[in-house]
N, C-alpha and C. Protein backbone atom coordinates (compact mmCIF):
# COMPACT_ATOMS: atom_id res chain seq x y z
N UNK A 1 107.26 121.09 142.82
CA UNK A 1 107.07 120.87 141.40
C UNK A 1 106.62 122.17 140.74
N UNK A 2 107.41 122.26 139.74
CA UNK A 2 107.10 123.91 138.75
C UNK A 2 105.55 123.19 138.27
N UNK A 3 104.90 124.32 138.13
CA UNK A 3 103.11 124.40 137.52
C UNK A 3 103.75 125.79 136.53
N UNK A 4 102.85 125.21 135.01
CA UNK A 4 102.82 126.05 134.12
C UNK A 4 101.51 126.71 134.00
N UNK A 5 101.68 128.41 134.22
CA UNK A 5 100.71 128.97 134.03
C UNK A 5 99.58 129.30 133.37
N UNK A 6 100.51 129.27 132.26
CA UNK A 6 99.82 129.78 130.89
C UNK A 6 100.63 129.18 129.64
N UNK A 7 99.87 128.19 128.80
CA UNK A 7 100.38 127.69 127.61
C UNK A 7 100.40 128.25 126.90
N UNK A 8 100.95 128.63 124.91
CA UNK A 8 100.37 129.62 124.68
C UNK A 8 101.22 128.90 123.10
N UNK A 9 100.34 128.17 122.53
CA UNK A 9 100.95 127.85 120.83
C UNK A 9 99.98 128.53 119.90
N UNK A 10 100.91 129.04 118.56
CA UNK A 10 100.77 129.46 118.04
C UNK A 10 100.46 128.87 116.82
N UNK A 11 99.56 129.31 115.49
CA UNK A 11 99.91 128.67 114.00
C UNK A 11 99.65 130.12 113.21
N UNK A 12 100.62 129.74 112.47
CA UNK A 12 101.04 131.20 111.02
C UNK A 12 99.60 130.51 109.83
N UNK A 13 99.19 131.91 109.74
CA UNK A 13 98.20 132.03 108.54
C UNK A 13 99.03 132.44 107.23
N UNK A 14 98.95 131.47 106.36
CA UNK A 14 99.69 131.92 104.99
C UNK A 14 98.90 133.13 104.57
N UNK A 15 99.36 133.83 103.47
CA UNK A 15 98.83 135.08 102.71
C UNK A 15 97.55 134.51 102.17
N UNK A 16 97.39 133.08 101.30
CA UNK A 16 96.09 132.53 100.36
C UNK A 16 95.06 131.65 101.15
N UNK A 17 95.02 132.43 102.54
CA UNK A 17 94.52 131.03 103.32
C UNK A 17 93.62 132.21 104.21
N UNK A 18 92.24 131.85 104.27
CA UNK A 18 91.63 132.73 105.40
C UNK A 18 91.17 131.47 106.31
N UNK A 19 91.05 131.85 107.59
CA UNK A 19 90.81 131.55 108.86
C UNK A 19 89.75 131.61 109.62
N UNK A 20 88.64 131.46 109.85
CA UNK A 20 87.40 132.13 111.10
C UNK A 20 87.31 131.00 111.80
N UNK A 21 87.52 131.69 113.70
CA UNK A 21 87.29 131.08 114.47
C UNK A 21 85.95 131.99 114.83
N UNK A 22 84.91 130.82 115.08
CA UNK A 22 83.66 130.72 116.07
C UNK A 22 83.91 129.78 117.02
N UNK A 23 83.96 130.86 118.32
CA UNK A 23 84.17 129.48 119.40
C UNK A 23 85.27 128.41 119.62
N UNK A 24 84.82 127.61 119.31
CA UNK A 24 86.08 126.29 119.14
C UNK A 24 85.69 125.72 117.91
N UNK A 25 84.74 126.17 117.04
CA UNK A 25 84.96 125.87 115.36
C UNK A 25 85.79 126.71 114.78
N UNK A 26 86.55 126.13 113.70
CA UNK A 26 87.74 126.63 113.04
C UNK A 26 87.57 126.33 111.68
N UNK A 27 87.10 127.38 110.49
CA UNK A 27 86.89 127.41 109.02
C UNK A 27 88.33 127.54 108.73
N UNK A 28 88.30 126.93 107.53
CA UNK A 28 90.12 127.02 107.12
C UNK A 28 89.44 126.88 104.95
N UNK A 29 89.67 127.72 104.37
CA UNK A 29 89.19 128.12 103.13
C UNK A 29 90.74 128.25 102.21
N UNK A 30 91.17 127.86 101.22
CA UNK A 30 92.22 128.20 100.55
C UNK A 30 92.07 128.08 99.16
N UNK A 31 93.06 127.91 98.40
CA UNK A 31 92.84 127.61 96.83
C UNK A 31 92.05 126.12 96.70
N UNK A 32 92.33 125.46 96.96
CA UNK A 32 91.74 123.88 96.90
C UNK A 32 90.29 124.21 97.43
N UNK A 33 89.94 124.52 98.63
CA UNK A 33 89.34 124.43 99.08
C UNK A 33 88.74 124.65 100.58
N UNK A 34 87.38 124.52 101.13
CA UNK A 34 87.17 124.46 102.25
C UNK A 34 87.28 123.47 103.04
N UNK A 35 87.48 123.81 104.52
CA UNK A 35 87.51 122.98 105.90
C UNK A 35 86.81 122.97 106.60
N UNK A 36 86.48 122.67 107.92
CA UNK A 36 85.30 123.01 108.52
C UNK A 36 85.88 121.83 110.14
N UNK A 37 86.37 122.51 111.13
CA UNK A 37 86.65 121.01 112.54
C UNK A 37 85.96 121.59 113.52
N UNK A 38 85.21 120.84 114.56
CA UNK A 38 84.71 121.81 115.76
C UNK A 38 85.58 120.59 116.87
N UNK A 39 86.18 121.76 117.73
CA UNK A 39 87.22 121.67 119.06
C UNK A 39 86.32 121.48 120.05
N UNK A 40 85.43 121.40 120.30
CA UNK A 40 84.62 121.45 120.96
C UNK A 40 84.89 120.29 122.15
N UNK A 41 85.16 119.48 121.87
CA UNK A 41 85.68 118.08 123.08
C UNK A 41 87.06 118.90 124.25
N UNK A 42 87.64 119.35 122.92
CA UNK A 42 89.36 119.75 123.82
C UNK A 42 88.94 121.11 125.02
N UNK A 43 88.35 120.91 126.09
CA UNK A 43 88.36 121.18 127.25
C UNK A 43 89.39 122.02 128.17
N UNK A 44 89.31 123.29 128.34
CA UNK A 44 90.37 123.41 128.93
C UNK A 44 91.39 124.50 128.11
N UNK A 45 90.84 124.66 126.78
CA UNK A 45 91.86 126.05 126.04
C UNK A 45 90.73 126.71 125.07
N UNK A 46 91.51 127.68 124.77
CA UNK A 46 90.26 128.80 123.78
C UNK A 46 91.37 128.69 122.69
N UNK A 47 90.80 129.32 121.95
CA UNK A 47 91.51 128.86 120.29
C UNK A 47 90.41 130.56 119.97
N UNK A 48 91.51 131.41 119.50
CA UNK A 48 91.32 133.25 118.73
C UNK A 48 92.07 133.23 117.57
N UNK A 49 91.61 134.42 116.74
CA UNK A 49 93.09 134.79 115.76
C UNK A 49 92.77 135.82 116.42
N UNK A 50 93.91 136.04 116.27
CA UNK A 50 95.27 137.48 116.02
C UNK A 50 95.68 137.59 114.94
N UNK A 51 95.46 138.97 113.99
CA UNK A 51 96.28 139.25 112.89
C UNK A 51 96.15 138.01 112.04
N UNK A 52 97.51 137.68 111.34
CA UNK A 52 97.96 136.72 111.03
C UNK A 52 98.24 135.05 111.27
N UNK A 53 97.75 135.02 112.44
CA UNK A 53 97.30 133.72 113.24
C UNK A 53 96.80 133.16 114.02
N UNK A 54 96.64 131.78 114.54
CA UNK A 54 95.77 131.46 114.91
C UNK A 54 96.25 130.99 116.80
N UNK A 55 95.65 131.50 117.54
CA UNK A 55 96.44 131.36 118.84
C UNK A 55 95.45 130.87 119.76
N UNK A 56 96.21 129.30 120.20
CA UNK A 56 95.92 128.44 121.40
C UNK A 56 96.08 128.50 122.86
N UNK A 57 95.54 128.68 123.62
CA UNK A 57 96.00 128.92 124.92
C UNK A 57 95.14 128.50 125.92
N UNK A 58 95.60 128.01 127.25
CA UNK A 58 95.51 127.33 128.39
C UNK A 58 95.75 127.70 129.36
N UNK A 59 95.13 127.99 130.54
CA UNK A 59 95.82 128.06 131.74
C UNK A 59 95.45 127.68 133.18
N UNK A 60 96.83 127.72 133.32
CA UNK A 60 97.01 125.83 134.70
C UNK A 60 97.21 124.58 133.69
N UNK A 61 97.45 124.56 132.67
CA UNK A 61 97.66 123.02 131.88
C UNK A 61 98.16 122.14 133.27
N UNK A 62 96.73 120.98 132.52
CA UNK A 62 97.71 119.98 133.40
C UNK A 62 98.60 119.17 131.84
N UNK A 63 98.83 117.48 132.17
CA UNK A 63 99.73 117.39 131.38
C UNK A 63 98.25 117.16 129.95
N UNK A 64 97.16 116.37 130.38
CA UNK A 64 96.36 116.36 129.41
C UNK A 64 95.61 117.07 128.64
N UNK A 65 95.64 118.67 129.08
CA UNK A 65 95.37 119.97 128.56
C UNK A 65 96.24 120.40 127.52
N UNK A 66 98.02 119.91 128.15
CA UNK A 66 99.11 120.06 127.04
C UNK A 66 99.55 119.76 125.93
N UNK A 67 98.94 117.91 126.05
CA UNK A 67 98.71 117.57 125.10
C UNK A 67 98.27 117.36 123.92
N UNK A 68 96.32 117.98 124.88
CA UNK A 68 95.01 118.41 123.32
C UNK A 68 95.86 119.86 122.72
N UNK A 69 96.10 120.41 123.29
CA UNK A 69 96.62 121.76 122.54
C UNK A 69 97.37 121.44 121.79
N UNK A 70 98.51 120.70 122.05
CA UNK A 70 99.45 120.43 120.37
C UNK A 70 98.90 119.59 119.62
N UNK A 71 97.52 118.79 119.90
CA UNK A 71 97.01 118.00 118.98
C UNK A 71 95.89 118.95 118.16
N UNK A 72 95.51 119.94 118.78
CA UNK A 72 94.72 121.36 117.72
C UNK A 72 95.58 121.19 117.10
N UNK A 73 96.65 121.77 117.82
CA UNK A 73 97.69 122.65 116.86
C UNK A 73 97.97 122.02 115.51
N UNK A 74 98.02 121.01 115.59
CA UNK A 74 98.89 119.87 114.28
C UNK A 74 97.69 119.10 113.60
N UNK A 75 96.33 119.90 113.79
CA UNK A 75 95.25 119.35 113.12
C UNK A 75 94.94 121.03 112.39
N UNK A 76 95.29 121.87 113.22
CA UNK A 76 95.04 123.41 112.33
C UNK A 76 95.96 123.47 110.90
N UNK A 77 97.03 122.56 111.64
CA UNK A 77 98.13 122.77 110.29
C UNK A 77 97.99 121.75 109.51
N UNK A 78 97.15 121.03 109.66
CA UNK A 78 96.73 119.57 108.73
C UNK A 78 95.87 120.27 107.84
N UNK A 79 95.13 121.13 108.47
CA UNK A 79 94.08 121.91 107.42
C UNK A 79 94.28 122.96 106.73
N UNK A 80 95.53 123.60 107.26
CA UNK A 80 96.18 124.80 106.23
C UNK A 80 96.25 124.09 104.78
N UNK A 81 97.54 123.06 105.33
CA UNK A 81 98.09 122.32 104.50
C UNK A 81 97.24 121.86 103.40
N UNK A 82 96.27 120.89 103.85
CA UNK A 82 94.88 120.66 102.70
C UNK A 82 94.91 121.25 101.67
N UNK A 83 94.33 122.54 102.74
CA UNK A 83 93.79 123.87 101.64
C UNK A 83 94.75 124.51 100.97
N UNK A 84 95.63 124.21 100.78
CA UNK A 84 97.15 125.00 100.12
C UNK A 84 97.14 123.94 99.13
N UNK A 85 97.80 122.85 99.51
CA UNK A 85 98.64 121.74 98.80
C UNK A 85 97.82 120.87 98.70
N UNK A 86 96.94 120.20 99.36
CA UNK A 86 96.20 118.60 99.49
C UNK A 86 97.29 117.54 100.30
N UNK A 87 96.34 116.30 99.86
CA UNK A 87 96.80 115.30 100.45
C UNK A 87 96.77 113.89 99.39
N UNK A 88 97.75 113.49 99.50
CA UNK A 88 97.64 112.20 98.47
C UNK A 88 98.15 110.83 98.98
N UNK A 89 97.44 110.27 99.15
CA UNK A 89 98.24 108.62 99.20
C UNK A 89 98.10 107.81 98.87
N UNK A 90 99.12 106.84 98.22
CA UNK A 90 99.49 105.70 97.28
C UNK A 90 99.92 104.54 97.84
N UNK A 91 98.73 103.18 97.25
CA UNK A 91 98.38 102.34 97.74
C UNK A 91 99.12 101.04 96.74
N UNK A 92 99.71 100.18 96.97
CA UNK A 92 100.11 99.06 96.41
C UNK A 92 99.20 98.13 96.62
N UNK A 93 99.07 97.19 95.05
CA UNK A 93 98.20 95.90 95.00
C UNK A 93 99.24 94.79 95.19
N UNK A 94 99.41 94.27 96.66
CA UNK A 94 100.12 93.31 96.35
C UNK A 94 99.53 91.61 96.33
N UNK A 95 99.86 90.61 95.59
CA UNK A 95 99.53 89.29 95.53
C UNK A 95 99.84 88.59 94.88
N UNK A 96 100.24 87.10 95.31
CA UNK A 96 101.20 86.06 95.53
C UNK A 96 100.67 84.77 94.22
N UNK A 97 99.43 84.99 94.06
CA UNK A 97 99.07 83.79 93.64
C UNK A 97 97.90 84.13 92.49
N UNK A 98 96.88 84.78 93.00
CA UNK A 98 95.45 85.36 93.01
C UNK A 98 95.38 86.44 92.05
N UNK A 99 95.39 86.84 91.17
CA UNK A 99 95.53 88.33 91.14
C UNK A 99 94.64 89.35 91.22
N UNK A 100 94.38 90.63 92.55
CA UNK A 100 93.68 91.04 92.45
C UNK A 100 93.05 92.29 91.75
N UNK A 101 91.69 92.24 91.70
CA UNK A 101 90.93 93.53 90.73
C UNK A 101 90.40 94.50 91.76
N UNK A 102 90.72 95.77 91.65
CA UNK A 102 90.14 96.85 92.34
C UNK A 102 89.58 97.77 91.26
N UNK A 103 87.85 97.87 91.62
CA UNK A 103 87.10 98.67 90.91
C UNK A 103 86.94 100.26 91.84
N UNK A 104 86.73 101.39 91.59
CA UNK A 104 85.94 102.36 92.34
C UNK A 104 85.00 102.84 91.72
N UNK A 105 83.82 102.15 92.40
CA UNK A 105 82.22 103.10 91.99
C UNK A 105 81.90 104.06 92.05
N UNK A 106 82.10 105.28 91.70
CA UNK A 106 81.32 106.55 92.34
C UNK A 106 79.84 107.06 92.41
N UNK A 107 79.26 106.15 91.92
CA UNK A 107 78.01 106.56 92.28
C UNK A 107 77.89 106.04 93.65
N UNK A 108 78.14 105.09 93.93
CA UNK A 108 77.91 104.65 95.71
C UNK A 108 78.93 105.37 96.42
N UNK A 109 80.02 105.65 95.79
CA UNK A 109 81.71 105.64 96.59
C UNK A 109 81.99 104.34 97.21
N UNK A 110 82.13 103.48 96.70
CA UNK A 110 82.66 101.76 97.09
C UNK A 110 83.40 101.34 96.31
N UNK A 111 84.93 101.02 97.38
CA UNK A 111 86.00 100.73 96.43
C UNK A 111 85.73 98.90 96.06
N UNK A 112 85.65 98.20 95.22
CA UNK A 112 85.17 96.61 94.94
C UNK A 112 86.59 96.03 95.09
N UNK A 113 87.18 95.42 95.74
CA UNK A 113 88.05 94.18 95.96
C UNK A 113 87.73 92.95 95.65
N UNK A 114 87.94 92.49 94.21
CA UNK A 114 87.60 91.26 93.71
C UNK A 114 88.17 90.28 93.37
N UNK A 115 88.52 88.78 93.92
CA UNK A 115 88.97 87.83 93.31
C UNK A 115 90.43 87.99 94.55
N UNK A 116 89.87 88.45 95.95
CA UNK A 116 90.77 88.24 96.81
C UNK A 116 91.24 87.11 97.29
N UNK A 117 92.47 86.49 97.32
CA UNK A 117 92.84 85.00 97.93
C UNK A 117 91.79 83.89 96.88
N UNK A 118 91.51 84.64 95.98
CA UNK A 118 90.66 83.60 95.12
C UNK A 118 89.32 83.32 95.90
N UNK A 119 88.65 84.09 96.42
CA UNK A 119 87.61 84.25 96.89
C UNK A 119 86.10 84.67 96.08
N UNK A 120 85.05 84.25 95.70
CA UNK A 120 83.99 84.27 95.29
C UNK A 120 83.35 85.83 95.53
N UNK A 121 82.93 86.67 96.52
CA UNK A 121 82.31 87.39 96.82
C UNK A 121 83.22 88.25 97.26
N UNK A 122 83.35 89.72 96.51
CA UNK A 122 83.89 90.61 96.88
C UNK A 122 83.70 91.27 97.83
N UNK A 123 84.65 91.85 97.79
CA UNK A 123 85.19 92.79 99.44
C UNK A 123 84.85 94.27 98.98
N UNK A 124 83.90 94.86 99.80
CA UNK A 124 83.34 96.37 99.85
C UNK A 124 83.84 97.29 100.89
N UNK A 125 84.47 98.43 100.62
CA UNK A 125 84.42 99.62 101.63
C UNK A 125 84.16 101.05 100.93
N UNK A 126 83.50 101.66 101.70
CA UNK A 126 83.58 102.90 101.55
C UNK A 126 84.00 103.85 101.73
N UNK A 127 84.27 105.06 100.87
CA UNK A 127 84.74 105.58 100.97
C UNK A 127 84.14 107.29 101.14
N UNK A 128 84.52 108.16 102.07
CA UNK A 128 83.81 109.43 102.18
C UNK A 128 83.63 110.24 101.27
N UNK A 129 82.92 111.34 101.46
CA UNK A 129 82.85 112.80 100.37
C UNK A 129 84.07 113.16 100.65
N UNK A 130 84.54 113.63 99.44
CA UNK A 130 85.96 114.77 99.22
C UNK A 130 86.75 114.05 99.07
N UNK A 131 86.65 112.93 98.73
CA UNK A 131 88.41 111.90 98.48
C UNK A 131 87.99 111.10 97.00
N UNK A 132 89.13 111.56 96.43
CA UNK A 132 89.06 111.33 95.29
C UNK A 132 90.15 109.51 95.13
N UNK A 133 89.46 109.01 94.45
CA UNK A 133 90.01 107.82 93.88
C UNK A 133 90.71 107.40 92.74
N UNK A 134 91.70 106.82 92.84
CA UNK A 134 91.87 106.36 90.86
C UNK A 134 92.70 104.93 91.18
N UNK A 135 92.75 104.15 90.30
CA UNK A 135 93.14 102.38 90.56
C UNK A 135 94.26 102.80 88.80
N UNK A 136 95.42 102.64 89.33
CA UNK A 136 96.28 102.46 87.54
C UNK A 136 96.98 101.18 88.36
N UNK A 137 96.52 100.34 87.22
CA UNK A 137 97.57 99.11 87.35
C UNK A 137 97.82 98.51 88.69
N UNK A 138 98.55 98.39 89.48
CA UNK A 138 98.65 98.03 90.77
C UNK A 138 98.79 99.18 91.95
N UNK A 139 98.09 100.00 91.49
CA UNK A 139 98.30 101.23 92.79
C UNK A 139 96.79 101.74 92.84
N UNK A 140 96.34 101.84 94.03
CA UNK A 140 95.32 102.71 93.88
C UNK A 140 95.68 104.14 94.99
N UNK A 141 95.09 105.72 94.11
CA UNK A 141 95.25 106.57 94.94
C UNK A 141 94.75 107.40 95.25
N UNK A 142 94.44 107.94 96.40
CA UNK A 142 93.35 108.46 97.48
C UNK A 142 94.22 109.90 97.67
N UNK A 143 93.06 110.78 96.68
CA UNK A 143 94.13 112.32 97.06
C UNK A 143 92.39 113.05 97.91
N UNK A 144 92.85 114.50 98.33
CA UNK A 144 92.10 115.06 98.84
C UNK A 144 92.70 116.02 99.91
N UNK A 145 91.59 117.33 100.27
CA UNK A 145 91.95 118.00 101.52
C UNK A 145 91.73 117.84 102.63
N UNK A 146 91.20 117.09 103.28
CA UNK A 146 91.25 116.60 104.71
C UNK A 146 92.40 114.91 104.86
N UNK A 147 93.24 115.08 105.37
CA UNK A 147 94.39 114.71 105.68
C UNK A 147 93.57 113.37 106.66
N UNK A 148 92.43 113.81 107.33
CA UNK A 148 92.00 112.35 108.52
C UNK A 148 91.09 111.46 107.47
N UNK A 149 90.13 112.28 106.18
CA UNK A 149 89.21 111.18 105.57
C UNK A 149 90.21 110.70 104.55
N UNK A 150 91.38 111.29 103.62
CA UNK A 150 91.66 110.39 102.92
C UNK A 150 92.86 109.28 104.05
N UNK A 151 93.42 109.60 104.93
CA UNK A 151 94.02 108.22 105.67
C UNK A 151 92.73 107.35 106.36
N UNK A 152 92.03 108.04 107.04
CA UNK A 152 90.79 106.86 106.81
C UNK A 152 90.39 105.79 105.82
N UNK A 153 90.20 106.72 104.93
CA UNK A 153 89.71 105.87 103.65
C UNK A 153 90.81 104.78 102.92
N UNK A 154 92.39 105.59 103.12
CA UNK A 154 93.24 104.51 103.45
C UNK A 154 93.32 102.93 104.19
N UNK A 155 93.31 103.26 105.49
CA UNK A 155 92.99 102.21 106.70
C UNK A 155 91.49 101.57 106.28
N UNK A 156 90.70 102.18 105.63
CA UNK A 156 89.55 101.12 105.48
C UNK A 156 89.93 100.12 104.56
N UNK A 157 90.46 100.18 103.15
CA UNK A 157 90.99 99.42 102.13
C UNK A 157 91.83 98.63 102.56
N UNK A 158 92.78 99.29 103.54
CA UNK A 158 93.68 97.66 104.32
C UNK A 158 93.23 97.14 104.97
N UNK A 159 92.26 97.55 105.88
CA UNK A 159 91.34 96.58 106.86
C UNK A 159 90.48 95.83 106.41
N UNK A 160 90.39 96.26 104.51
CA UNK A 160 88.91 95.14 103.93
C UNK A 160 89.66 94.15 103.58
N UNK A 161 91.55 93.98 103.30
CA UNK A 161 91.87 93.04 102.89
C UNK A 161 92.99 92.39 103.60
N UNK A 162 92.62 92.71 105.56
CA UNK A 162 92.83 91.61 105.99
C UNK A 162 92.74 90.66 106.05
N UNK A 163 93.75 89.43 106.49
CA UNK A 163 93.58 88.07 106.10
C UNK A 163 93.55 87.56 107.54
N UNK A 164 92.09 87.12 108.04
CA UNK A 164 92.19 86.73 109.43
C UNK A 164 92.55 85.67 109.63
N UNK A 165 93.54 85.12 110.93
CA UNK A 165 93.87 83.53 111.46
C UNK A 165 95.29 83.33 110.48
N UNK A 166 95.95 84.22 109.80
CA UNK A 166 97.00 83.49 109.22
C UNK A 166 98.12 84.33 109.66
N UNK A 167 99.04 84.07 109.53
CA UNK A 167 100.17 84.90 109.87
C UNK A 167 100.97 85.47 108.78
N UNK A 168 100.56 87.44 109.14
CA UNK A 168 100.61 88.42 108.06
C UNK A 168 102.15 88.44 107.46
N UNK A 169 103.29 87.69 108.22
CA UNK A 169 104.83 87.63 107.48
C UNK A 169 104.45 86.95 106.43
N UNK A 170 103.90 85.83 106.30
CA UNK A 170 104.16 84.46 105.43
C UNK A 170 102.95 85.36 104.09
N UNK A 171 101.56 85.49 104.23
CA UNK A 171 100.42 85.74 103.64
C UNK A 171 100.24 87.21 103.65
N UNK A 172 100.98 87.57 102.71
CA UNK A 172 101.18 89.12 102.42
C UNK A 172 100.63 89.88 101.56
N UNK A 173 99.35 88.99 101.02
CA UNK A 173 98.22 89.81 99.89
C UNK A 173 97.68 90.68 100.65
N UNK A 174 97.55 91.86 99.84
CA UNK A 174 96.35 93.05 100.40
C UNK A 174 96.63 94.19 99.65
N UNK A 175 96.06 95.24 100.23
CA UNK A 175 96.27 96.77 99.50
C UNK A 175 97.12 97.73 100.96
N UNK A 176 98.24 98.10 100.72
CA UNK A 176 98.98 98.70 101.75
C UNK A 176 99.47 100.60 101.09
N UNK A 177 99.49 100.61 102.23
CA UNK A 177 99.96 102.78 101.85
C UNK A 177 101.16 102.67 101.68
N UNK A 178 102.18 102.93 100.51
CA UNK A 178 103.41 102.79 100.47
C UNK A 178 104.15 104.45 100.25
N UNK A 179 103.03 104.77 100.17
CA UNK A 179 103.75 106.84 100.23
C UNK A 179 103.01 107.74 100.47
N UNK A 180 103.75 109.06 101.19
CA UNK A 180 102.22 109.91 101.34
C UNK A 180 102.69 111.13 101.10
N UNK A 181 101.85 111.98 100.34
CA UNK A 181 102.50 113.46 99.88
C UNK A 181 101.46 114.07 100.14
N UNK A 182 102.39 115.48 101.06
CA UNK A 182 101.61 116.89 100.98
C UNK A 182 101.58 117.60 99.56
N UNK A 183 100.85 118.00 98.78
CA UNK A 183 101.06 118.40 97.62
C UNK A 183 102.28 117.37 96.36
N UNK A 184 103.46 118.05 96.33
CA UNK A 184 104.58 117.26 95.86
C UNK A 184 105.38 116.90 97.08
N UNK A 185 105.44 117.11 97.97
CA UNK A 185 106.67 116.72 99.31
C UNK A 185 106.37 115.75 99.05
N UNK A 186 107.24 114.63 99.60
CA UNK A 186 107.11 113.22 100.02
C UNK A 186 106.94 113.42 101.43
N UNK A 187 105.76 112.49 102.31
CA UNK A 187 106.08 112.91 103.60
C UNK A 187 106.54 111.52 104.23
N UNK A 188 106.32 110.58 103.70
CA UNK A 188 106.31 109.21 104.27
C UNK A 188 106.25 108.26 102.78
N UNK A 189 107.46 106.83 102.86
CA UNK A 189 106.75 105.87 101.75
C UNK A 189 107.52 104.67 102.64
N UNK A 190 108.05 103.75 102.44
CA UNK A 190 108.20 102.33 102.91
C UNK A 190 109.36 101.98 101.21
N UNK A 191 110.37 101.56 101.52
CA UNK A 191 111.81 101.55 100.45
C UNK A 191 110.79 99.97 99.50
């Protein structure tokens, strides 16, 4: 069986984007804004710049060494990206019968889900620093530069308006992600 010696991925530093690696922390600073991830778990590779980029490397990878490295890799470029363009995603109010009200507080950061399934006592989640909110009409949308807190903050809003014990084909109220943009790209929506 071939053994790979030495892994060795790379990520390109744009011109408006500075970089500092300490260690296995990785600052990522651009027009939008700052980043801040520590690598510190991924075991097994060093993470330098060079010049113009940012370079991952391993050696003896086994296959689970191979793997954390392209998962840096595609979290370094989650954070370029941020800091360049942002992150935005757009949420549909859908419901059948009920109609529901979505408030966002910012003094707490708690998005209010009210008058769910015709339910008495609203539905609370929160939401992190750096993700911005807005509710128009039946969409609510979650922009920001970290790419993991605003899909978090995503997945929390659908998980507050799960409907437990029924079956999700038939009972299709809730708040769902129906598109997601890097800056203007479309990266993902549902027809």
């Amino acid at each position: 069986m071939v053994k790979t010696v030495h892994a060795v991925l790379e990520v390109k530093i744009p011109d408006n984007v500075k970089v500092d690696v300490d260690g296995m922390k990785v600052r990522v600073s651009g027009p939008l804004g700052k980043l801040e991830k520590d690598f510190s778990h991924a075991r097994g590779i060093t993470i330098r710049k060079e010049d113009d980029k940012v370079v991952l490397d391993a050696y003896y990878p086994k296959k689970k060494q191979l793997a954390i490295l392209g998962s840096v890799r595609s979290r370094i470029k989650n954070m370029i990206i941020g800091v360049t363009q942002g992150y935005k995603y757009v949420m549909k109010i859908a419901y059948a019968h009920f109609p529901i009200s979505v408030k966002f507080v910012p003094e707490t950061r708690e998005v209010i889900i009210e008058n769910f399934l015709g339910e008495k006592s609203p539905r609370k989640t929160r939401i992190p620093p750096g993700v911005e909110v807005k509710v128009e009409k039946d969409n609510v949308i979650l922009a920001g530069i970290d790419v993991e807190a605003v899909g978090q903050s995503a997945a929390n809003i659908q998980q507050a308006t799960k409907i437990k014990e029924k079956d999700p084909r038939v009972f299709q109220d809730g708040i769902y992600v129906y598109r997601k943009y890097a800056g203007d790209k479309l990266l993902w929506k549902i027809l």
